[in-house]
C-alpha atoms as a PDB file:
ATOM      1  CA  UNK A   1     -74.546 -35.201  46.764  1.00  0.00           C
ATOM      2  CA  UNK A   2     -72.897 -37.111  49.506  1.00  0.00           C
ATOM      3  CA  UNK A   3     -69.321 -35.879  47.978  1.00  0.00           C
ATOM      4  CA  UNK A   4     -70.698 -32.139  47.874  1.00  0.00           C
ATOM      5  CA  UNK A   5     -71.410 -32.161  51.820  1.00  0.00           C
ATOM      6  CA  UNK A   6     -68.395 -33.970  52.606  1.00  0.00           C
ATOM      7  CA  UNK A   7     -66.845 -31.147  51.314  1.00  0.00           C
ATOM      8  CA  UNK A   8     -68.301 -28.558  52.710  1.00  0.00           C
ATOM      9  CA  UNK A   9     -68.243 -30.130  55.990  1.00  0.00           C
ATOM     10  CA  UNK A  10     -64.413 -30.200  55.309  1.00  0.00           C
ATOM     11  CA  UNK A  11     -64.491 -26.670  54.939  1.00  0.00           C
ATOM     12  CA  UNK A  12     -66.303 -26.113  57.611  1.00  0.00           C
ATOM     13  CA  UNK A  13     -64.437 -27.530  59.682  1.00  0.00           C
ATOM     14  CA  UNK A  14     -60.913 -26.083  58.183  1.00  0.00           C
ATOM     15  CA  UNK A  15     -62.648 -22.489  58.606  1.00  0.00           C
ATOM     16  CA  UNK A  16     -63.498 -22.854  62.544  1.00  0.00           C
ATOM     17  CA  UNK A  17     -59.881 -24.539  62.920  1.00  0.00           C
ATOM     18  CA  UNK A  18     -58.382 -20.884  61.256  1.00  0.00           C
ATOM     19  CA  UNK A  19     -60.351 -18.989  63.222  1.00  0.00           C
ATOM     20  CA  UNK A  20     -59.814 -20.477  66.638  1.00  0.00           C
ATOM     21  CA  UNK A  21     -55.997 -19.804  65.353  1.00  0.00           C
ATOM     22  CA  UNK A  22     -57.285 -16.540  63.996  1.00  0.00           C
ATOM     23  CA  UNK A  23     -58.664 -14.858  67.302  1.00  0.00           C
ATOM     24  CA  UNK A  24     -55.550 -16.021  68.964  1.00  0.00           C
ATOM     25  CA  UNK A  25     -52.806 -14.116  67.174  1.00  0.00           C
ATOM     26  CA  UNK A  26     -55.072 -11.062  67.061  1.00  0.00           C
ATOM     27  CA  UNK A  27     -55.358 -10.791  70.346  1.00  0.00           C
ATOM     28  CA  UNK A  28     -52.322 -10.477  71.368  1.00  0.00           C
ATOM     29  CA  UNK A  29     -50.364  -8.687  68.012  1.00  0.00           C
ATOM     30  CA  UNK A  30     -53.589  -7.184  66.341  1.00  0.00           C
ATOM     31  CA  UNK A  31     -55.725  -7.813  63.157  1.00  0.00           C
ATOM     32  CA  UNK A  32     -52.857  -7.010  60.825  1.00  0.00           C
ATOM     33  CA  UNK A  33     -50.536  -9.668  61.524  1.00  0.00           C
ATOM     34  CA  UNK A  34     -52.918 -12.040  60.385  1.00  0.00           C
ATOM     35  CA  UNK A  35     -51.697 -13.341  56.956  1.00  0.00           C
ATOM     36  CA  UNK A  36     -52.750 -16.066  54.927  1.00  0.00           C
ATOM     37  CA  UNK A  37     -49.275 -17.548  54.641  1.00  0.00           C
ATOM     38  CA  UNK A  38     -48.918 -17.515  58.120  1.00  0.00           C
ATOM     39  CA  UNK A  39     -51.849 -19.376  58.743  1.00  0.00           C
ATOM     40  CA  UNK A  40     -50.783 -21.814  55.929  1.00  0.00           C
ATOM     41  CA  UNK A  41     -47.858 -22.556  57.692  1.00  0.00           C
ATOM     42  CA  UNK A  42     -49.038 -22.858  61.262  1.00  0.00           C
ATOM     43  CA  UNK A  43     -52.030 -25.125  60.568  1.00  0.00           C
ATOM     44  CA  UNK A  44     -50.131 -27.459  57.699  1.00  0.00           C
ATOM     45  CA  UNK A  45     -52.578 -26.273  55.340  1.00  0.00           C
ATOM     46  CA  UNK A  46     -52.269 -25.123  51.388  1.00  0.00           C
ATOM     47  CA  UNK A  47     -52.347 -21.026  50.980  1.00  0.00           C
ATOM     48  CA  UNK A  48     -54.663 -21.589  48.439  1.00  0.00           C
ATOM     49  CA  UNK A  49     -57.257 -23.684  50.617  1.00  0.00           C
ATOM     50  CA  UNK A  50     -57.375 -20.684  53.373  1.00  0.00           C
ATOM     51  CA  UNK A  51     -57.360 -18.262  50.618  1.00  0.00           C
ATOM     52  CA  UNK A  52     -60.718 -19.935  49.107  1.00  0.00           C
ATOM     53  CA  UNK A  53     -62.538 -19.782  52.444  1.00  0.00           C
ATOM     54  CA  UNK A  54     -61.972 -15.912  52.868  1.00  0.00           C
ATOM     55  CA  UNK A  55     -61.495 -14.856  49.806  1.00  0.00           C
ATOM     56  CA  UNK A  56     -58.529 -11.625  50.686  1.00  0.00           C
ATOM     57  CA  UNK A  57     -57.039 -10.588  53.854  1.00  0.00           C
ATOM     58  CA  UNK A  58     -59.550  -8.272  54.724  1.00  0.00           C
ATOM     59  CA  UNK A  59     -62.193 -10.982  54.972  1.00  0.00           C
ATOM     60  CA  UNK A  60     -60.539 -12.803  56.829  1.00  0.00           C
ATOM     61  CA  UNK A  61     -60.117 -10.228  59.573  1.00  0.00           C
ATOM     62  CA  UNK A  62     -63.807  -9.541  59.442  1.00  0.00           C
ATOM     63  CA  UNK A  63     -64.067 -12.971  59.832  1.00  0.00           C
ATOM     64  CA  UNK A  64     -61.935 -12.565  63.278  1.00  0.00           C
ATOM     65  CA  UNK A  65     -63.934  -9.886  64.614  1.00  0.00           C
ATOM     66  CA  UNK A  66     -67.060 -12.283  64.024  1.00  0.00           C
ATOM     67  CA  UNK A  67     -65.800 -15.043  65.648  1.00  0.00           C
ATOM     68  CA  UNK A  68     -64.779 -13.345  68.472  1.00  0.00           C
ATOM     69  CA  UNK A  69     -67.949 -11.600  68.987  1.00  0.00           C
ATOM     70  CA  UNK A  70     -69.504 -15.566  68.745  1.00  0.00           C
ATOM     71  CA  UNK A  71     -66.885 -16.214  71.835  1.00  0.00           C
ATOM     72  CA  UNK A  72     -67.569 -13.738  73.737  1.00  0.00           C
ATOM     73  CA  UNK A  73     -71.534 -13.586  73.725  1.00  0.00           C
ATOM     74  CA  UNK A  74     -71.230 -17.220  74.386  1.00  0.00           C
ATOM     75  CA  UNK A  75     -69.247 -16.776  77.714  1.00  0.00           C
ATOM     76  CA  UNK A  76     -70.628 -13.729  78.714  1.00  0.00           C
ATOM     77  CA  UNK A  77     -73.807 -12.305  77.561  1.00  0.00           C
ATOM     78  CA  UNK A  78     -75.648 -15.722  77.182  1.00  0.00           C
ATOM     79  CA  UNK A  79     -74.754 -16.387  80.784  1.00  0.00           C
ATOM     80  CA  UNK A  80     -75.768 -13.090  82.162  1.00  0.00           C
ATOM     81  CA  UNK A  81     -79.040 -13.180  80.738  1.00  0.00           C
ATOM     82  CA  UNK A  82     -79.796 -16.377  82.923  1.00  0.00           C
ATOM     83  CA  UNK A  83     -80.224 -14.105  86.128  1.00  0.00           C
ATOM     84  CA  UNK A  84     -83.503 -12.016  86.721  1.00  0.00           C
ATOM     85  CA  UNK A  85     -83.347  -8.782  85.005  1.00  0.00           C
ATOM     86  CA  UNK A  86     -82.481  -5.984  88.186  1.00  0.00           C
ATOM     87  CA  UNK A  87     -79.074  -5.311  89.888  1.00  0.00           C
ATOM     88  CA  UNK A  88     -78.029  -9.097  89.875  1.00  0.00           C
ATOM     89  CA  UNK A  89     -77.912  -9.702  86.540  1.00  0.00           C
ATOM     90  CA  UNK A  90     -76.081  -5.960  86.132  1.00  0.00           C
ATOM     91  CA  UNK A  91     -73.066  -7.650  88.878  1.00  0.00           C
ATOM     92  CA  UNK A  92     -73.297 -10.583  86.794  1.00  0.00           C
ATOM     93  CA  UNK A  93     -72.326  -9.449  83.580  1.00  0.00           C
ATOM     94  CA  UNK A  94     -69.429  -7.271  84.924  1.00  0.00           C
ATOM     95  CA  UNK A  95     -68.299 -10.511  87.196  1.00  0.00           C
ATOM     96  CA  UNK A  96     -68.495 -12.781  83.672  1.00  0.00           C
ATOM     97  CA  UNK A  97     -66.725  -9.620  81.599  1.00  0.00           C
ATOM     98  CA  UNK A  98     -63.980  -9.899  84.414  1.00  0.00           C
ATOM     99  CA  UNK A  99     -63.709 -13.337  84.477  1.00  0.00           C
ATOM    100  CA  UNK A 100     -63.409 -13.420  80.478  1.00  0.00           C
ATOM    101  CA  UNK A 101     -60.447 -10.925  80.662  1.00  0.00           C
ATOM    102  CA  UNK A 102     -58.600 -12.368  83.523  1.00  0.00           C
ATOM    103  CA  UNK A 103     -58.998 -16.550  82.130  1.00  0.00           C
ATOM    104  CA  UNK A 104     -57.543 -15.351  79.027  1.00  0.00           C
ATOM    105  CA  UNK A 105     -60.610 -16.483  76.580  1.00  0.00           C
ATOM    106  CA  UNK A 106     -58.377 -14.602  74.501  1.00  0.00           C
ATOM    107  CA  UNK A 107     -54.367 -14.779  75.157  1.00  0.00           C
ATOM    108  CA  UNK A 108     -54.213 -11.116  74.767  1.00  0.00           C
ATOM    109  CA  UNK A 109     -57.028 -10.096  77.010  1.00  0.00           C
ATOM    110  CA  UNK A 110     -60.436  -8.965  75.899  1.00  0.00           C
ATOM    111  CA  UNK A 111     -60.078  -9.184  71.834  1.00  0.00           C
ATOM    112  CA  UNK A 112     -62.508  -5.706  71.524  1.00  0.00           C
ATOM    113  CA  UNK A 113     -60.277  -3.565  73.286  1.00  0.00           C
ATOM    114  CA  UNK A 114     -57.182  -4.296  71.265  1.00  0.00           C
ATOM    115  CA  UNK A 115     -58.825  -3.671  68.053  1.00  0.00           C
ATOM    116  CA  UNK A 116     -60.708  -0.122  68.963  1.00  0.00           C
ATOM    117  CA  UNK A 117     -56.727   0.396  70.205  1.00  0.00           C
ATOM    118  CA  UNK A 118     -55.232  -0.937  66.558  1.00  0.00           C
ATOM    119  CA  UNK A 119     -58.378   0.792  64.654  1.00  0.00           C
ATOM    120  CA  UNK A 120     -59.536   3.843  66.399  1.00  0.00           C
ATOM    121  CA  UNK A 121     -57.887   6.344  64.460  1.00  0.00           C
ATOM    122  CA  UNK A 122     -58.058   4.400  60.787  1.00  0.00           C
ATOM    123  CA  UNK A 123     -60.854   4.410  58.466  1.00  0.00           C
ATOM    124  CA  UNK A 124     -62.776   1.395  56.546  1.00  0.00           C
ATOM    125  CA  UNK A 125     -64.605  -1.706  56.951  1.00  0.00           C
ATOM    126  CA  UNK A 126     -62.303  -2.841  60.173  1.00  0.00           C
ATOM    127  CA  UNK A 127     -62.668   0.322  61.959  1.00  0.00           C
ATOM    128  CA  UNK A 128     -66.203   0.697  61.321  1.00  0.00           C
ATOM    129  CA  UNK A 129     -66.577  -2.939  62.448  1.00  0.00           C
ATOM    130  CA  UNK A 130     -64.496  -1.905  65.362  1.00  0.00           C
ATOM    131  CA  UNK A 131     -67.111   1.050  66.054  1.00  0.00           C
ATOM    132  CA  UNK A 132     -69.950  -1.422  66.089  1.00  0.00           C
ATOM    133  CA  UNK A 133     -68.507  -3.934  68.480  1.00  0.00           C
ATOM    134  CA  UNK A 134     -67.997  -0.973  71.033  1.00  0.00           C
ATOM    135  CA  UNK A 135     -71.449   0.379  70.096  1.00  0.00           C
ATOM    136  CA  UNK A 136     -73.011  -2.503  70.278  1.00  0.00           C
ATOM    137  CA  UNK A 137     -71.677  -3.758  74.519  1.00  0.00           C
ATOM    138  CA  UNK A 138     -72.225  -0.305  75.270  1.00  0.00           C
ATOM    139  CA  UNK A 139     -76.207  -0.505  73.788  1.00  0.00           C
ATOM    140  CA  UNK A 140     -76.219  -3.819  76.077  1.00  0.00           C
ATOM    141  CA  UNK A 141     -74.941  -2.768  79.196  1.00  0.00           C
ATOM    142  CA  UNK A 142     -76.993   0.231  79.332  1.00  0.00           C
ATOM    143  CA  UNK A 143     -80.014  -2.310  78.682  1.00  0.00           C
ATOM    144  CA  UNK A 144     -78.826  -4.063  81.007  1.00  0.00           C
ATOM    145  CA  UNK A 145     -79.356  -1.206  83.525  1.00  0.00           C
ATOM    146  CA  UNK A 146     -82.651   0.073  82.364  1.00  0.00           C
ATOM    147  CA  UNK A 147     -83.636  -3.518  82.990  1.00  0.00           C
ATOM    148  CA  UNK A 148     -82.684  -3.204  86.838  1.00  0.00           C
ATOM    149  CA  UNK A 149     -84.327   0.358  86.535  1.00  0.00           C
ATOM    150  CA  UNK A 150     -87.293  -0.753  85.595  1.00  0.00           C
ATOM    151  CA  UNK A 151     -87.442  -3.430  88.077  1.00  0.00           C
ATOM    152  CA  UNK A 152     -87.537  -0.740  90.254  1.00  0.00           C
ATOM    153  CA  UNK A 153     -84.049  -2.277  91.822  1.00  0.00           C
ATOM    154  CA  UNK A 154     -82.414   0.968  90.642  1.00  0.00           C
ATOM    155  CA  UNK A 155     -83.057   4.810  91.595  1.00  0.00           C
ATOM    156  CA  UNK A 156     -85.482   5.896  89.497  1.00  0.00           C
ATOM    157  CA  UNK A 157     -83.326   8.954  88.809  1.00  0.00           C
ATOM    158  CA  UNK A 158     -80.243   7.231  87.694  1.00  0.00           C
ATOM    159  CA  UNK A 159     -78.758   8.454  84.538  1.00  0.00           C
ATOM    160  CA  UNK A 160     -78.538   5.057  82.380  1.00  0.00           C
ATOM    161  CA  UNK A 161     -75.491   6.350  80.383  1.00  0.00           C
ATOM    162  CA  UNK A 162     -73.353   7.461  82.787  1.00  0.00           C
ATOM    163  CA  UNK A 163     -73.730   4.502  84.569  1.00  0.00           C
ATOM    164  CA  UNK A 164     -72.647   2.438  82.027  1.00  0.00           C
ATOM    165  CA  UNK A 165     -69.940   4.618  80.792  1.00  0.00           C
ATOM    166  CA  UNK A 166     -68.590   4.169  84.652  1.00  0.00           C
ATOM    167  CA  UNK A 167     -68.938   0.188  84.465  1.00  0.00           C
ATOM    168  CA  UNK A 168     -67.143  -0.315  81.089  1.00  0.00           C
ATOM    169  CA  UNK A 169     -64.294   2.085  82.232  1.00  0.00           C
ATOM    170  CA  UNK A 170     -63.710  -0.080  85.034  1.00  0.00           C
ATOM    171  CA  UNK A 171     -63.979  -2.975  83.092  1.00  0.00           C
ATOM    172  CA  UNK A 172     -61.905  -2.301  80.427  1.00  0.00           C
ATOM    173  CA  UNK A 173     -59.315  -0.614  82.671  1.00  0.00           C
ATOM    174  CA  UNK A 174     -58.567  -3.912  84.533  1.00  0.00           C
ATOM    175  CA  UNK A 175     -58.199  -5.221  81.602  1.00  0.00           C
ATOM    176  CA  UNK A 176     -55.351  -3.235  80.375  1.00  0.00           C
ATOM    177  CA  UNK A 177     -53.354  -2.753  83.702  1.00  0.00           C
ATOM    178  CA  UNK A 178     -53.749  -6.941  83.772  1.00  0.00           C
ATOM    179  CA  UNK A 179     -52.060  -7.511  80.508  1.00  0.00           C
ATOM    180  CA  UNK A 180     -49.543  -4.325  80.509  1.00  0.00           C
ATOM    181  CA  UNK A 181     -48.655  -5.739  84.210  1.00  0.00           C
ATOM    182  CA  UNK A 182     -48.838  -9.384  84.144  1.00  0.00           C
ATOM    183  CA  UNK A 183     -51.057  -9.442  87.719  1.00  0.00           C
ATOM    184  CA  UNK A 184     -54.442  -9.407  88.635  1.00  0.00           C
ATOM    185  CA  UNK A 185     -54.859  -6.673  91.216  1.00  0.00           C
ATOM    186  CA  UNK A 186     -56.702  -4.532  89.060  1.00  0.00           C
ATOM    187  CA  UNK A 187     -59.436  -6.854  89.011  1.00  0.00           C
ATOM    188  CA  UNK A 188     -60.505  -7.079  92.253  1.00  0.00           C
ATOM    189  CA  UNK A 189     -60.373  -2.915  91.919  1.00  0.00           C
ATOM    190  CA  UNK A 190     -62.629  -3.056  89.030  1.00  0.00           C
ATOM    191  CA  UNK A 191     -64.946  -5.167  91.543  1.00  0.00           C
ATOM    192  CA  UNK A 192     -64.350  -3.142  94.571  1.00  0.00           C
ATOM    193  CA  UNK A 193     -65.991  -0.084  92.375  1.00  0.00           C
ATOM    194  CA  UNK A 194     -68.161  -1.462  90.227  1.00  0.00           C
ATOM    195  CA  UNK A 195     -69.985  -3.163  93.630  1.00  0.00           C
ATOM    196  CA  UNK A 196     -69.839   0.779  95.592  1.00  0.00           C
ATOM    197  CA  UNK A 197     -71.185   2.382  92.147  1.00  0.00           C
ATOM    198  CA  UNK A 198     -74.062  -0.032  92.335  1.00  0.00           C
ATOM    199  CA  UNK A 199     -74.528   0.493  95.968  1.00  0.00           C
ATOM    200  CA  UNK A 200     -74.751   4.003  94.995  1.00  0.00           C
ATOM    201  CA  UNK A 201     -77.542   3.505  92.502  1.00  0.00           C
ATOM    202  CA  UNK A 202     -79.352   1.042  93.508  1.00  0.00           C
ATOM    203  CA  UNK A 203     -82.805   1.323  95.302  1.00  0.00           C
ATOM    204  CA  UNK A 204     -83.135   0.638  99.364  1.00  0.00           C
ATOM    205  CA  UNK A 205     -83.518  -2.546 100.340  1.00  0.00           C
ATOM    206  CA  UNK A 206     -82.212  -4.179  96.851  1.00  0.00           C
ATOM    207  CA  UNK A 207     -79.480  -7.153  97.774  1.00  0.00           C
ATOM    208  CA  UNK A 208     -76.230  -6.345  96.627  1.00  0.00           C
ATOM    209  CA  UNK A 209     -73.241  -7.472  96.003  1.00  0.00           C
ATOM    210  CA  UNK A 210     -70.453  -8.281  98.762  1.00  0.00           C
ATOM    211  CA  UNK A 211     -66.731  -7.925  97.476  1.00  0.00           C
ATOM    212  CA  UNK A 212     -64.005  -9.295 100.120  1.00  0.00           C
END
């Protein structure tokens, strides 16, 4: 028995070692140039021992898109959800998203917008997986706002999708003109209207954020 979890421990520990490589190289040249020779090669490792823990290609992309999800809830949506539910929390999780493009948790930027670039127009399991990654931060940030709604920190009249549509253009717009450019200005944009939409929204008297 004591054989049996040695080796799955050893697997275990080869897969998160592939897939910290993994969510590297897809970042920054997509989903498809992940191979299992590659990975072979770069990690000293057999073909046929990263082949057994995925199983085909395909698997092991899905695999990527998991891992990354893990990443990324772990440096930003955990966090956020440590402030009170209301505006702060709402500035939080854009500050965190921000901050998790521009530190390079990922060497290409944020992992989710490269693949809805690489998969938008392609069928199957990646696209659709692609789909429910987007779907999915959407669902949250507009949570997040009918959180701060219902706190009464936001206009009782605010329209919960378009608000959220707003934020996540910003967002993800920084994050492109950061990579394509090599220079963080449009971060501090992304801040500068992300803070005036929520001054916009946000009920009288709510604190709010201060960008300088």
């Amino acid at each position: 028995m004591t054989r049996v979890d040695g080796r799955v421990e050893r697997g275990n520990r080869t897969r998160r070692l592939v897939l910290r490589r993994t969510v590297e190289i897809a970042s920054v040249e997509g989903l498809e140039a992940l191979t299992v020779g590659r990975l072979a090669t770069e990690l000293e490792l057999s073909k046929s021992g990263v082949f057994a823990l995925f199983g085909s290609k395909q698997e092991l992309q899905l695999a990527t898109v998991r891992e990354a999800g893990r990443i990324f809830t772990e440096r930003v949506l955990r966090p956020a959800a440590e402030t009170p539910a209301g505006v702060g929390r709402l500035w939080r999780l854009c500050e965190l998203w921000l901050e998790y493009s521009r530190g390079r948790v990922f060497p290409g930027g944020c992992f989710f917008y490269g693949v809805m670039a690489e998969y938008d127009a392609r069928s199957g399991p990646l696209h659709d997986a692609a789909v429910r990654a987007q779907r999915d931060w959407s669902a949250y940030v507009e949570r997040t706002i009918e959180e701060a709604r219902t706190a009464g920190e936001l206009r009782a009249g605010t329209d919960v999708g378009q608000l959220a549509f707003e934020l996540v253009a910003l967002l993800e717009t920084a994050n492109a003109l950061s990579v394509l450019h090599e220079e963080e200005t449009a971060y501090r944009r992304a801040r500068v209207g992300i803070a005036a939409r929520l001054r916009s929204a946000a009920e009288d008297g709510v604190p709010l954020p201060q960008v300088t």
